[in-house]
Protein backbone atom coordinates (compact mmCIF):
# COMPACT_ATOMS: atom_id res chain seq x y z
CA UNK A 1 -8.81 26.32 -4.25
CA UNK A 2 -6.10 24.36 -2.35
CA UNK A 3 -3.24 26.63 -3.29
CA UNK A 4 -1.66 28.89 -5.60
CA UNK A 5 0.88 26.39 -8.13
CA UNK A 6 4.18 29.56 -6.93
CA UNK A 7 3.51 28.04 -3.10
CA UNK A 8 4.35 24.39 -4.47
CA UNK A 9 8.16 23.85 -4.71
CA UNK A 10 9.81 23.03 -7.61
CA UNK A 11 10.56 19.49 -6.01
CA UNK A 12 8.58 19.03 -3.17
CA UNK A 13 4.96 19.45 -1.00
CA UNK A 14 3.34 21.88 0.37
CA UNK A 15 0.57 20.88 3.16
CA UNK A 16 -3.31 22.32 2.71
CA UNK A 17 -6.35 21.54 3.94
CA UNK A 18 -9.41 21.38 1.80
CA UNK A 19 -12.75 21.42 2.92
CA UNK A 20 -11.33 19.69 6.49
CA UNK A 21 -9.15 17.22 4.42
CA UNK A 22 -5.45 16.90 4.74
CA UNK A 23 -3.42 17.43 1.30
CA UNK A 24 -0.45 16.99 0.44
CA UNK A 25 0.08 19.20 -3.45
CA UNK A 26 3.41 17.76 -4.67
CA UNK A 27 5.25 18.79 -7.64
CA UNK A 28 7.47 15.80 -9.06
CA UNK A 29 8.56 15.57 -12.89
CA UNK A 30 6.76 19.00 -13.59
CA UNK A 31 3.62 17.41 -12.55
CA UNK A 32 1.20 18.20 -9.52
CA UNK A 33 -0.39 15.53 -7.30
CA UNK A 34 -2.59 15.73 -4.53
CA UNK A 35 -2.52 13.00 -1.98
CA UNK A 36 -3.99 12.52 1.62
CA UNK A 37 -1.60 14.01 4.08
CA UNK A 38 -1.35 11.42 6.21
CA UNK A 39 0.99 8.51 6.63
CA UNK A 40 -1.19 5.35 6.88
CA UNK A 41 1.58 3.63 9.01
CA UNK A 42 1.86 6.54 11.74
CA UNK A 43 -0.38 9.05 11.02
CA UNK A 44 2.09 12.11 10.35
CA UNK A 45 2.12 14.76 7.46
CA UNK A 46 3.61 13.47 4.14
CA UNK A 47 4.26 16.97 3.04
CA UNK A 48 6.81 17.41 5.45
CA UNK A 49 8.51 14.34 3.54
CA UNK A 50 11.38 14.36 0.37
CA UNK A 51 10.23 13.46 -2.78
CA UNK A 52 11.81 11.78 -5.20
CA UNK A 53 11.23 10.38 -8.94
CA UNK A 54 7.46 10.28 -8.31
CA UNK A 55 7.16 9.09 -4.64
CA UNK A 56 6.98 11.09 -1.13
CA UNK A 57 8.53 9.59 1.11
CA UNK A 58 7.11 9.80 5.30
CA UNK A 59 10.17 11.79 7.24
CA UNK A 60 9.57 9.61 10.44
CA UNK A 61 10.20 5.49 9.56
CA UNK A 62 10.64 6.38 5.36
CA UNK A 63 7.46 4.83 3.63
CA UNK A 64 6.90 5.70 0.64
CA UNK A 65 4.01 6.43 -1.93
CA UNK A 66 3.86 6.26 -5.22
CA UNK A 67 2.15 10.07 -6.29
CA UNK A 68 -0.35 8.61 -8.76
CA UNK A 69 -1.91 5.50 -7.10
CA UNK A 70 -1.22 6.32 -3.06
CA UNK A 71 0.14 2.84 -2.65
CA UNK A 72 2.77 2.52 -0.77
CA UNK A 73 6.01 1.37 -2.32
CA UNK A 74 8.66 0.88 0.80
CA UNK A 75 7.76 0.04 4.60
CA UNK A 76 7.10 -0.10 6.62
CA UNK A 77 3.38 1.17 5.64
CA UNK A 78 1.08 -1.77 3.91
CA UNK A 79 -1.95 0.37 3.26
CA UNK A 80 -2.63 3.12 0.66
CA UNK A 81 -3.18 6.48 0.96
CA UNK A 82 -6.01 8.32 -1.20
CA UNK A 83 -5.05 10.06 -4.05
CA UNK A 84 -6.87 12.84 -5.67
CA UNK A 85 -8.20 14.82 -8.69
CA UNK A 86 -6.20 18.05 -9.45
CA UNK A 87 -6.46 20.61 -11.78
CA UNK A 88 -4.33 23.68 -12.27
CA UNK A 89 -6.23 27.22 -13.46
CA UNK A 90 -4.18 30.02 -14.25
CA UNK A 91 -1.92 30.01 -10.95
CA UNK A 92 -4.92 28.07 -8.34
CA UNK A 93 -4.31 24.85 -7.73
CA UNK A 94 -7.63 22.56 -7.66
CA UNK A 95 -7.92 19.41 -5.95
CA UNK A 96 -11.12 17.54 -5.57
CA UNK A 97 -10.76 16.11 -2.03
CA UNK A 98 -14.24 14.13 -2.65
CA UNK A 99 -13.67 12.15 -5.44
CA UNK A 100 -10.29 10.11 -4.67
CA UNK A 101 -8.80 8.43 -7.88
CA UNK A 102 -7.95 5.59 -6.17
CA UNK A 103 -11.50 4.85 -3.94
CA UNK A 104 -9.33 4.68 -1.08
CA UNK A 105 -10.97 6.41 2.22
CA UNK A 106 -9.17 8.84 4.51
CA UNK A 107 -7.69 8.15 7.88
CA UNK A 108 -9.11 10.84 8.97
């Protein structure tokens, strides 16, 4: 389990680790993503980032990723971050950290 779905904001991302991974479990639209934690331009947490209208957007230089691909959609990042699997039981949040829905490898 990554987290329980009451710790994710409303709007926003909560930062997890699962099984030594860094997630970011973001609720945009009424929907939950999971997406590396990691900004592929300067390797800081996403989570600590706004989101907005389906992207997260990095707090230090403001790239931004779309939710459901990982691809970035403002610089000044070029590369895509993985995105992955989640699924929501009862209250526990589910991500599957080894299976990335985009075949994009960690930073890590």
């Amino acid at each position: 389990m990554a987290c329980q779905l009451a710790d994710v904001p409303e709007v926003g991302a909560v930062g997890v680790v699962v099984d030594g991974v860094p997630v970011a479990v973001v609720r945009s639209d009424d929907e939950v993503h999971a997406i590396h934690d990691v900004c592929s331009h300067a390797e800081v947490a996403l989570s600590e980032g706004e989101v907005d209208d389906g992207e997260i957007e990095c707090w230090l230089h403001g790239s931004r990723f779309d939710l459901a691909s990982g691809r970035p959609t403002g610089l000044p990042a070029t590369e895509p971050v993985p995105v992955y699997p989640v699924k929501i039981d009862g209250d526990a949040v589910l991500v599957d950290v080894h299976h990335p829905l985009n075949n994009v490898r960690s930073y890590d």
